[in-house]
C-alpha atoms as a PDB file:
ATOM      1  CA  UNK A   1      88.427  97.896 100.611  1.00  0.00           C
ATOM      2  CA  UNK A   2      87.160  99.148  96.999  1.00  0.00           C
ATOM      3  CA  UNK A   3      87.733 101.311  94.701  1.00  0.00           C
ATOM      4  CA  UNK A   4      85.011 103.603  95.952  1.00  0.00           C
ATOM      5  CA  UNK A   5      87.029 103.928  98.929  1.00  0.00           C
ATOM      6  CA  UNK A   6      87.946 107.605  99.959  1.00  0.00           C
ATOM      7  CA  UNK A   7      90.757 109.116  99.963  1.00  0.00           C
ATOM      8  CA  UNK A   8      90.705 110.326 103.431  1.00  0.00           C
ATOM      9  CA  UNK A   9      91.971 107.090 104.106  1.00  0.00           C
ATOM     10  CA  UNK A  10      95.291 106.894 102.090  1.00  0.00           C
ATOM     11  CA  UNK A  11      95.929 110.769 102.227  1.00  0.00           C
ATOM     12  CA  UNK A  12      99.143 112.394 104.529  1.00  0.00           C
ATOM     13  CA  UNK A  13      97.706 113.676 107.745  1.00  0.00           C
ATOM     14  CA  UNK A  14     100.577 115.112 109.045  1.00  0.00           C
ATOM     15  CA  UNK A  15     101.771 117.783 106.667  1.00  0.00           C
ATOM     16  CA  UNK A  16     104.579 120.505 106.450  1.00  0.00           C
ATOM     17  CA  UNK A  17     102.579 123.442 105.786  1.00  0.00           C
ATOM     18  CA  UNK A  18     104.316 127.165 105.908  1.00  0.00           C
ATOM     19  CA  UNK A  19     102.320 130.636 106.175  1.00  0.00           C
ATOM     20  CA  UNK A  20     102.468 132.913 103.338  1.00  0.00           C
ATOM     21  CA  UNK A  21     105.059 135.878 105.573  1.00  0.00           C
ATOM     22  CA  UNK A  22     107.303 133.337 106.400  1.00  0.00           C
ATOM     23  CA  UNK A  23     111.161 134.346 104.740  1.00  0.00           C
ATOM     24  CA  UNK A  24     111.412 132.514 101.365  1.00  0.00           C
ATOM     25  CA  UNK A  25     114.548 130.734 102.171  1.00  0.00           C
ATOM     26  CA  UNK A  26     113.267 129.851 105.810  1.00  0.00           C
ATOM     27  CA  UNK A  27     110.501 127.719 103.429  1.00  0.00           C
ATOM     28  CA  UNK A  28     113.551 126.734 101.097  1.00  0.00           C
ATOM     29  CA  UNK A  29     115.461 125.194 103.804  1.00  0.00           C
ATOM     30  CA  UNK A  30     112.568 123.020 105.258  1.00  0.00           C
ATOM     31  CA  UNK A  31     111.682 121.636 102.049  1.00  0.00           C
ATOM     32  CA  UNK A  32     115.558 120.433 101.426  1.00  0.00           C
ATOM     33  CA  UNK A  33     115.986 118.999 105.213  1.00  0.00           C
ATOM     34  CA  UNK A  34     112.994 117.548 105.081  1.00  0.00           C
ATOM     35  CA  UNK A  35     113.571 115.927 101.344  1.00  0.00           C
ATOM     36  CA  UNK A  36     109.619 117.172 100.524  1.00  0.00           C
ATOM     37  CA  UNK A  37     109.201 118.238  97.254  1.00  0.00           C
ATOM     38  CA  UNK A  38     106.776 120.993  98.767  1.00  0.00           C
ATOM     39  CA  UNK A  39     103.781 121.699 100.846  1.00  0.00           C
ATOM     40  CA  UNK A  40     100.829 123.784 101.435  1.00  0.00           C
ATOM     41  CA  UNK A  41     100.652 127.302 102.734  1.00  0.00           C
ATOM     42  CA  UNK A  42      97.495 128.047 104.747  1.00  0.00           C
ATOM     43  CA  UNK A  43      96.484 131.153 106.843  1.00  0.00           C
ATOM     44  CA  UNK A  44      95.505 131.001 110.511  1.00  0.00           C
ATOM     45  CA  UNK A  45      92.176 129.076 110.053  1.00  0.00           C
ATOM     46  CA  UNK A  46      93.684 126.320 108.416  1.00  0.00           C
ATOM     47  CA  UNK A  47      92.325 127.320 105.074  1.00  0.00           C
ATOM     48  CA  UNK A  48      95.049 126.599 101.722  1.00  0.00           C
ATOM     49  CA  UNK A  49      95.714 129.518 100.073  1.00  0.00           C
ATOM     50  CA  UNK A  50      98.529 128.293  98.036  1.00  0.00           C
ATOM     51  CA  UNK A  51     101.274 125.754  97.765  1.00  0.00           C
ATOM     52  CA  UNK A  52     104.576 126.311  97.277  1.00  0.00           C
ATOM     53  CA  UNK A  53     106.693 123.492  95.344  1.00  0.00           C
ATOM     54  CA  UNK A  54     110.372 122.704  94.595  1.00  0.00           C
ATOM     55  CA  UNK A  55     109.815 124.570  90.913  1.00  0.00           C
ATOM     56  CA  UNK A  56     108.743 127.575  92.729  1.00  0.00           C
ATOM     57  CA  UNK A  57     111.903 127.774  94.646  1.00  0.00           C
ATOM     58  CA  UNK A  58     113.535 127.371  91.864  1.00  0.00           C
ATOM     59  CA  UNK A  59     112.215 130.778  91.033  1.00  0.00           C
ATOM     60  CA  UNK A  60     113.870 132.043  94.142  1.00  0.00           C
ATOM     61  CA  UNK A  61     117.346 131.073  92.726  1.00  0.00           C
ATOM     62  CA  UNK A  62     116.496 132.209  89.033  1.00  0.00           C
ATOM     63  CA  UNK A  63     115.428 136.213  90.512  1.00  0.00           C
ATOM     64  CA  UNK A  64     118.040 136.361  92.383  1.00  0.00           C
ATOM     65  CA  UNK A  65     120.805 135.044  89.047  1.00  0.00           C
ATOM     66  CA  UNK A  66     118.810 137.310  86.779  1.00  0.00           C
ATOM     67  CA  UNK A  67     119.179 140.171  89.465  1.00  0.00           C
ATOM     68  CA  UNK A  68     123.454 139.291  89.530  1.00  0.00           C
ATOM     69  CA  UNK A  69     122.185 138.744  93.715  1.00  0.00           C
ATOM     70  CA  UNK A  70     122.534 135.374  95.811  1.00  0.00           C
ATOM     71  CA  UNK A  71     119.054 135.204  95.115  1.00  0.00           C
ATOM     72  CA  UNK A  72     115.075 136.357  95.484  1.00  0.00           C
ATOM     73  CA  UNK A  73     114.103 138.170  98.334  1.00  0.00           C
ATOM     74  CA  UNK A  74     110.652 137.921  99.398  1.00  0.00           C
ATOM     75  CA  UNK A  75     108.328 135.410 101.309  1.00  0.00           C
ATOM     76  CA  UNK A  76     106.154 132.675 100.615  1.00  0.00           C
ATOM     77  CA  UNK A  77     103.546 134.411  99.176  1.00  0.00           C
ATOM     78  CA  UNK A  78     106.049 136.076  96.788  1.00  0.00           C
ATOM     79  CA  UNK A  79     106.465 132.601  95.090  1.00  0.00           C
ATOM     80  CA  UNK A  80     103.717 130.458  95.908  1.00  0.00           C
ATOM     81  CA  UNK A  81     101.210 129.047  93.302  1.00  0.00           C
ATOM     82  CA  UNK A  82      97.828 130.920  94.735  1.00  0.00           C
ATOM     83  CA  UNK A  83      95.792 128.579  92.155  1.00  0.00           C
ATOM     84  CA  UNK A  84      95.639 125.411  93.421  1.00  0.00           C
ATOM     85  CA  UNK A  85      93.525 122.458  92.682  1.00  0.00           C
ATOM     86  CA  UNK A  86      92.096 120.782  95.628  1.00  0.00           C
ATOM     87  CA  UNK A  87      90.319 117.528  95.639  1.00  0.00           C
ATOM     88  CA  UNK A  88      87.203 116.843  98.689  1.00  0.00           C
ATOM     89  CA  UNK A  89      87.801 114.239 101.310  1.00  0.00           C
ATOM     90  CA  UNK A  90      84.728 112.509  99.804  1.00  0.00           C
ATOM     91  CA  UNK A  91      86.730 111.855  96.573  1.00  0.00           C
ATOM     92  CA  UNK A  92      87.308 108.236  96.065  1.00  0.00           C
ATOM     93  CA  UNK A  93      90.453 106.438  94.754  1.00  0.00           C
ATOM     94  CA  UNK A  94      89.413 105.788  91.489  1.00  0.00           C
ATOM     95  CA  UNK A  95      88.039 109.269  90.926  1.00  0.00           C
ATOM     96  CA  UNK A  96      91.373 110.456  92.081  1.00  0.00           C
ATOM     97  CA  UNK A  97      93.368 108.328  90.059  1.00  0.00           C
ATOM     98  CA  UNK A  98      91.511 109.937  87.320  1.00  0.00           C
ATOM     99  CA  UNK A  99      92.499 113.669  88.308  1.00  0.00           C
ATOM    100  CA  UNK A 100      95.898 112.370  88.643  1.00  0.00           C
ATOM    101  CA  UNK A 101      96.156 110.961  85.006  1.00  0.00           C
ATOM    102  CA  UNK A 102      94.924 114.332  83.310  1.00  0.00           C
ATOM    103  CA  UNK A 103      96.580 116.641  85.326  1.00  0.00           C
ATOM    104  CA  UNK A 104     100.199 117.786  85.598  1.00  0.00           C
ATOM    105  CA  UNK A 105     100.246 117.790  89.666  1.00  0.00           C
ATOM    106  CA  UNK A 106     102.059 115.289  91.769  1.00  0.00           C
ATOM    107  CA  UNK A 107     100.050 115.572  94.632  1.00  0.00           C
ATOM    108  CA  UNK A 108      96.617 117.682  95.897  1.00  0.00           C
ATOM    109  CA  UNK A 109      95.463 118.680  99.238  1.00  0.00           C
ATOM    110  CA  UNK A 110      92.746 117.294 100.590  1.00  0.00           C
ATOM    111  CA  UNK A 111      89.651 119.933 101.978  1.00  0.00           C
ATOM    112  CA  UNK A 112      87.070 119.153 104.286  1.00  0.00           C
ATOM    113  CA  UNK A 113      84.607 121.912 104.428  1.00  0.00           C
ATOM    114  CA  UNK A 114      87.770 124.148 103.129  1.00  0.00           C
ATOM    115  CA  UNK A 115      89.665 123.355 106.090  1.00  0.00           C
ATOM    116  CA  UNK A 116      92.770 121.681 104.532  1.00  0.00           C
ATOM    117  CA  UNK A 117      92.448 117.870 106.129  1.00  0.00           C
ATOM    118  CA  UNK A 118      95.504 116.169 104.545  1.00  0.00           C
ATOM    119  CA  UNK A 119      97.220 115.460 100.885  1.00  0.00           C
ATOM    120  CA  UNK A 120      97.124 112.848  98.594  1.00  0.00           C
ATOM    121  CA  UNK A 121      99.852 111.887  96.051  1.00  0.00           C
ATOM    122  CA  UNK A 122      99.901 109.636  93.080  1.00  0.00           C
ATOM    123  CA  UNK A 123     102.076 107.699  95.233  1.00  0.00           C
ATOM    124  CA  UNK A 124      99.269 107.224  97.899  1.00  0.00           C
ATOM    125  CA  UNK A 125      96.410 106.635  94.863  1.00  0.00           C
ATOM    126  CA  UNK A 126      98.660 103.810  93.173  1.00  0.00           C
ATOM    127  CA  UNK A 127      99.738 102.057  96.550  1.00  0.00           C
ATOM    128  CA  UNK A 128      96.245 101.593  97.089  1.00  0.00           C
ATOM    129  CA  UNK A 129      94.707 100.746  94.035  1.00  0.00           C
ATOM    130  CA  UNK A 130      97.645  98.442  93.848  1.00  0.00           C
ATOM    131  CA  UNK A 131      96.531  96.282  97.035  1.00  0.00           C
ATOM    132  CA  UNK A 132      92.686  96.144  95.370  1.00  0.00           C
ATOM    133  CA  UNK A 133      93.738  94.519  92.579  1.00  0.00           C
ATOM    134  CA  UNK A 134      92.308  92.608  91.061  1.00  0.00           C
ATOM    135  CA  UNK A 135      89.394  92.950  93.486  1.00  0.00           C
ATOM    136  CA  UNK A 136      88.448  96.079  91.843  1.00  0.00           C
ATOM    137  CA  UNK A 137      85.292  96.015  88.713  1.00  0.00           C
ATOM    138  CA  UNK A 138      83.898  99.323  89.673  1.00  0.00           C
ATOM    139  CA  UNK A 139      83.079 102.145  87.420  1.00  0.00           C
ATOM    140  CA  UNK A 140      81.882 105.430  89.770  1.00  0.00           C
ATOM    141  CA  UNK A 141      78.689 106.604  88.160  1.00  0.00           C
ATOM    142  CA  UNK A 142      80.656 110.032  87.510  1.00  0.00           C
ATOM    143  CA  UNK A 143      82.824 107.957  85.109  1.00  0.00           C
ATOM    144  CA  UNK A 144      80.301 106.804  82.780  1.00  0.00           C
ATOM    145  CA  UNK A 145      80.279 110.312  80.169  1.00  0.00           C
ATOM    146  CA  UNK A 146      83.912 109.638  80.161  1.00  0.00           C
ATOM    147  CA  UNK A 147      86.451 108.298  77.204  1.00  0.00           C
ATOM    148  CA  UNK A 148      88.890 105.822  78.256  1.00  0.00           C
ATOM    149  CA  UNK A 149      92.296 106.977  78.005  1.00  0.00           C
ATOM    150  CA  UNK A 150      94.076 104.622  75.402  1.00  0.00           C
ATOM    151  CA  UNK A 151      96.177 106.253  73.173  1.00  0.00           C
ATOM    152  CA  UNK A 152      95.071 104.642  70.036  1.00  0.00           C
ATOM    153  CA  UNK A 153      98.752 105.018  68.506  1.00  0.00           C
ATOM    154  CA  UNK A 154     100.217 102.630  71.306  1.00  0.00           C
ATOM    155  CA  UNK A 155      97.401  99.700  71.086  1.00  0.00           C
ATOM    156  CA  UNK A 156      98.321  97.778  68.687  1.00  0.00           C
ATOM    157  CA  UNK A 157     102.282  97.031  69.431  1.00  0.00           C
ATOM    158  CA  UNK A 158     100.824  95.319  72.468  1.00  0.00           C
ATOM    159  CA  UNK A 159      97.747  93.953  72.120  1.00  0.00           C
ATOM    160  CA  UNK A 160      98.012  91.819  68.778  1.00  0.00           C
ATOM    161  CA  UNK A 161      95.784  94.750  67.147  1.00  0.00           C
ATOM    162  CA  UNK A 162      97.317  95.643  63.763  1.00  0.00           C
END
């Protein structure tokens, strides 16, 4: 195993997806029993068109407050997040590790030919980058017009810098 290693093989196979007409609070409900902190909403040939995550259902119980109601009415699609960023089962650890560090998002779904394959969390990236170490001394070639991350303000506490 490398760094260079795809994600394909780390990435959740078996995923709670929901359609976009299904009742918002039918969605609500499987992400609390299932303790998920959300999942992708596909149509009927498999292909993501959104995800919908524990801050969007949050949403739900803000409209519905703001409203003086129990709470939003609507479905999925109502609340979903239609923008999503996807990563390609060809991706390799390393290169998602790197999406992961400049990015907000917890975890991105995984495409194969924009058929939605699996999802991969930072969870999933560091557990397996963990058991590499400290086997791994590769750079992907995609890497090499990037700057390293350091923040420059944090270096010198640690390293003996001044």
């Amino acid at each position: 195993m490398n760094g260079n290693e795809s994600v394909s093989t780390h990435m959740a196979t078996r995923l709670i997806t929901f359609k976009s007409d299904t009742d918002i609070w039918d969605a609500l409900k499987v992400i609390v029993n299932n303790k998920i902190s959300g999942g992708p909403v596909i149509n009927n040939q498999n292909e993501l068109i959104g995800m919908l995550s524990e801050a969007d259902c949050m949403r739900v119980i803000l409209e519905g407050t703001f409203s003086n109601q129990p709470g939003g009415i609507g479905t999925v699609s109502d609340f979903m997040t239609a923008n999503v960023t996807t990563i390609d089962i060809t991706t390799t650890l390393l290169e998602a590790a790197y999406s992961f560090a400049h990015s907000k998002y917890k975890r991105f779904p995984v495409l194969e030919k924009g058929k939605l394959v699996g999802q991969i969390s930072r969870s999933d990236v560091l557990r397996a980058i963990a058991e590499l170490r400290p086997s791994v001394d590769v750079k992907p070639d995609s890497w090499k017009i990037r700057m390293p991350m350091v923040n420059a303000s944090k270096q010198g506490r640690h390293t003996g810098n001044a």
